[in-house]
Protein backbone atom coordinates (compact mmCIF):
# COMPACT_ATOMS: atom_id res chain seq x y z
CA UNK A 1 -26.87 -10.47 -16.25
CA UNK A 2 -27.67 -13.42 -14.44
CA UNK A 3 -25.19 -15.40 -15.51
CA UNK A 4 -23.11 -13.05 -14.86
CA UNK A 5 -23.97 -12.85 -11.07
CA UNK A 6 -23.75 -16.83 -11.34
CA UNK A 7 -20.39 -17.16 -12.18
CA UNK A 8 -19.24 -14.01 -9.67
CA UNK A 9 -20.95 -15.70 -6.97
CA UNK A 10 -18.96 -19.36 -7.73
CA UNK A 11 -15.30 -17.20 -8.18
CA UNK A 12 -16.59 -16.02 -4.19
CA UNK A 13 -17.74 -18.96 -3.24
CA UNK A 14 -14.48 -20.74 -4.23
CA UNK A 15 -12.28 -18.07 -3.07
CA UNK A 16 -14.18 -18.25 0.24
CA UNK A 17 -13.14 -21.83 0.47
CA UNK A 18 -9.86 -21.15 -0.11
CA UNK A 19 -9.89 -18.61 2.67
CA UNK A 20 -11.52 -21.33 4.90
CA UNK A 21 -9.02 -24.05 4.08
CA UNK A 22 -5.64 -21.63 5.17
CA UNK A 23 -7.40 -20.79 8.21
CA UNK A 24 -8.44 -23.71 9.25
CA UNK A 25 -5.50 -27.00 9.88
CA UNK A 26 -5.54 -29.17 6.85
CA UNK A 27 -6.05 -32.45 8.76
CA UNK A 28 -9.60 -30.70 9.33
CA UNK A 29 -10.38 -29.76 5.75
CA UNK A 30 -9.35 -33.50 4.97
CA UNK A 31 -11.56 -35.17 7.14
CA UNK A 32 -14.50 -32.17 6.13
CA UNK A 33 -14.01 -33.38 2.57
CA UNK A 34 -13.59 -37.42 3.56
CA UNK A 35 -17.30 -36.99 5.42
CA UNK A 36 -18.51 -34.73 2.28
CA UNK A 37 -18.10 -37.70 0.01
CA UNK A 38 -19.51 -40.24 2.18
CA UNK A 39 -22.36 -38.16 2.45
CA UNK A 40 -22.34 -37.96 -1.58
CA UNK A 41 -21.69 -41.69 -1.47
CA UNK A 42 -24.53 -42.39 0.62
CA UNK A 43 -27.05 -40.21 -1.06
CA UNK A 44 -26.31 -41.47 -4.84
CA UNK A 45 -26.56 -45.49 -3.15
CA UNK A 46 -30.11 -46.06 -4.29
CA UNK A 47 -32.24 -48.22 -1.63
CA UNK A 48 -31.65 -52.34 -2.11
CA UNK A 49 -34.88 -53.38 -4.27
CA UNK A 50 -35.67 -50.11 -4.35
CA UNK A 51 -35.01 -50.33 -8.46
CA UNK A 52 -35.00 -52.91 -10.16
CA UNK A 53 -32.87 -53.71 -13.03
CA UNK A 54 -35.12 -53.54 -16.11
CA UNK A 55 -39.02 -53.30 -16.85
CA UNK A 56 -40.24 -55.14 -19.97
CA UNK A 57 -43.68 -52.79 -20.04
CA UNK A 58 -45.82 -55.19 -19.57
């Protein structure tokens, strides 16, 4: 049951994005989407020395 109310609620979801992007001008949706993956680009960018490359354990 859950899954199905998972995967009904992503066919809405999408559809409702659909809906957005014909009401809305493209050039919009374009630069929605353009500051949607810098946002994804910024937050996957791990911190400089915030990791470094490989432990040995010790």
């Amino acid at each position: 049951m859950l899954e199905l109310l998972l995967v009904l609620a992503t066919v809405i979801g999408i559809a409702l994005v659909g809906l957005v992007t014909v009401a809305m001008t493209p050039p919009l949706m374009v630069e929605l989407g353009l500051w949607g993956l810098a946002a994804g680009l910024f937050i996957g960018i791990p911190p400089a020395g915030g990791i470094t490359s490989c432990s040995t354990g010790h």
